[in-house]
Protein backbone atom coordinates (compact mmCIF):
# COMPACT_ATOMS: atom_id res chain seq x y z
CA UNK A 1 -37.56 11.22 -72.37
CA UNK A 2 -40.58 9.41 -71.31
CA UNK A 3 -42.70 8.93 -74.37
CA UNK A 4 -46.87 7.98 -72.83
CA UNK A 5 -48.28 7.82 -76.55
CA UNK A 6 -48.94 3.98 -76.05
CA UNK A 7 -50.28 4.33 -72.41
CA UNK A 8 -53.73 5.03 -71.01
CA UNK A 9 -53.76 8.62 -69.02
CA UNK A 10 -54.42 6.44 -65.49
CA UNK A 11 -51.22 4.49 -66.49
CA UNK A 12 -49.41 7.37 -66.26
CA UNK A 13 -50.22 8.18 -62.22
CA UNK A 14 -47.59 5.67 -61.20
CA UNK A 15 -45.17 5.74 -64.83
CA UNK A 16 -44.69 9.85 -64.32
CA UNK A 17 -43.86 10.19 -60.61
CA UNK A 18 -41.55 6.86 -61.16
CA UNK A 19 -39.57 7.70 -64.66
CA UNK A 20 -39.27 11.33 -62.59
CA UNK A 21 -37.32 10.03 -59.28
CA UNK A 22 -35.23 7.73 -61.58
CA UNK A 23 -34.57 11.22 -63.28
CA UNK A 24 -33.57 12.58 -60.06
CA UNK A 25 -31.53 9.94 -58.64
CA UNK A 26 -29.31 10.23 -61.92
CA UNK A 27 -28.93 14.14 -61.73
CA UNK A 28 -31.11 14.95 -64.32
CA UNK A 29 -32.78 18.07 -63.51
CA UNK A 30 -34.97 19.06 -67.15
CA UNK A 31 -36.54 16.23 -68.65
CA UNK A 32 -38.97 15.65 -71.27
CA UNK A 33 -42.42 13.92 -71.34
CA UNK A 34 -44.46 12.80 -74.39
CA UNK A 35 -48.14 12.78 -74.88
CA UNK A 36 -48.97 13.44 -77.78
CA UNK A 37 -51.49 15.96 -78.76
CA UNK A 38 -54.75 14.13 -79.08
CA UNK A 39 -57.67 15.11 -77.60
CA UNK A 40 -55.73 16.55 -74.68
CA UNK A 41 -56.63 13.98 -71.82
CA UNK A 42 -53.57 12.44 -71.41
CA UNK A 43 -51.36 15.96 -71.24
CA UNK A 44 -54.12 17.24 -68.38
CA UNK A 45 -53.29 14.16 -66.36
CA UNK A 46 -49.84 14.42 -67.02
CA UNK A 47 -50.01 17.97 -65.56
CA UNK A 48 -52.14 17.32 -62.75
CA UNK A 49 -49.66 14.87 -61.45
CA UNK A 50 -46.82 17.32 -61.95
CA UNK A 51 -48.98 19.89 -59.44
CA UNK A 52 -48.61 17.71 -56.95
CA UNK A 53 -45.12 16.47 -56.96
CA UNK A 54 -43.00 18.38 -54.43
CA UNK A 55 -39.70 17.42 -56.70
CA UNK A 56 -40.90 19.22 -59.81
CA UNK A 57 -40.03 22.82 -59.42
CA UNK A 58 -41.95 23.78 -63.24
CA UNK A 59 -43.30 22.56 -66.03
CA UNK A 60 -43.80 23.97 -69.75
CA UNK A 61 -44.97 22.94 -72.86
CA UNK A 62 -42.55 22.28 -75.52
CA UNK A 63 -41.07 24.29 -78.43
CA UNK A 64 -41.41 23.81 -81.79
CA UNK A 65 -38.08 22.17 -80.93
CA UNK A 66 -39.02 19.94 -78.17
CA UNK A 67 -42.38 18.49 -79.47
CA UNK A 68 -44.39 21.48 -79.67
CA UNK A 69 -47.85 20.98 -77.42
CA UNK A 70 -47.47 17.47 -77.74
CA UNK A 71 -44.73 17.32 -75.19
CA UNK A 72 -43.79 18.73 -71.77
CA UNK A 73 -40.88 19.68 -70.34
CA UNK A 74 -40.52 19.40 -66.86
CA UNK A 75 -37.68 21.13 -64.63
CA UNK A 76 -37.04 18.94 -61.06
CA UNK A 77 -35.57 20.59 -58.20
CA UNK A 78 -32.43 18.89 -57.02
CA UNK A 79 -33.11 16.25 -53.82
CA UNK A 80 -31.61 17.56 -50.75
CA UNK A 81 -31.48 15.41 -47.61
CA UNK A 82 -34.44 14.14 -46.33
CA UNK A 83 -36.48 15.07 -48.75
CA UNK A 84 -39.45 13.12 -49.11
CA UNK A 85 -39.54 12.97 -52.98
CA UNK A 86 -42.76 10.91 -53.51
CA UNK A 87 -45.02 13.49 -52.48
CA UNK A 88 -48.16 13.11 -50.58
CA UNK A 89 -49.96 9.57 -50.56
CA UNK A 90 -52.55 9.52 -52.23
């Protein structure tokens, strides 16, 4: 779980694609990101950057399990070779 509540939303352009390869490398394939509910900033930048990241395959909000709307849950798709799993400079 990567929890963002004590990060700024631009923080969170390098933190998400990073925690999410570490995820990867360790064959984790459904993780869970925190953002608290708030104003709703942070969770649109934290979805914005999953858009664009060729390893995540999809994304949901949580449960009333999983942190309700205050948490994501993001499903990676496994790294195959040569995969370039940073996605497109930006």
């Amino acid at each position: 779980m990567l929890d963002l509540h004590t990060f700024r939303p631009r923080d969170a352009v390098d933190l998400v694609p990073d925690y999410l390869n570490a995820c990867l490398e360790r064959g984790l394939l459904r993780v869970r990101i925190v953002h608290g509910k708030g104003t709703g900033q942070l969770r649109e930048t934290v979805h914005a950057i999953l858009r664009r990241l060729p390893i995540v395959e999809s994304f949901r909000l949580g449960d009333e399990f999983s942190g309700g709307w205050g948490a994501t849950i993001v499903y990676l798709r496994p790294a195959g070779p040569g995969r370039d799993r940073r996605g497109p400079a930006e």
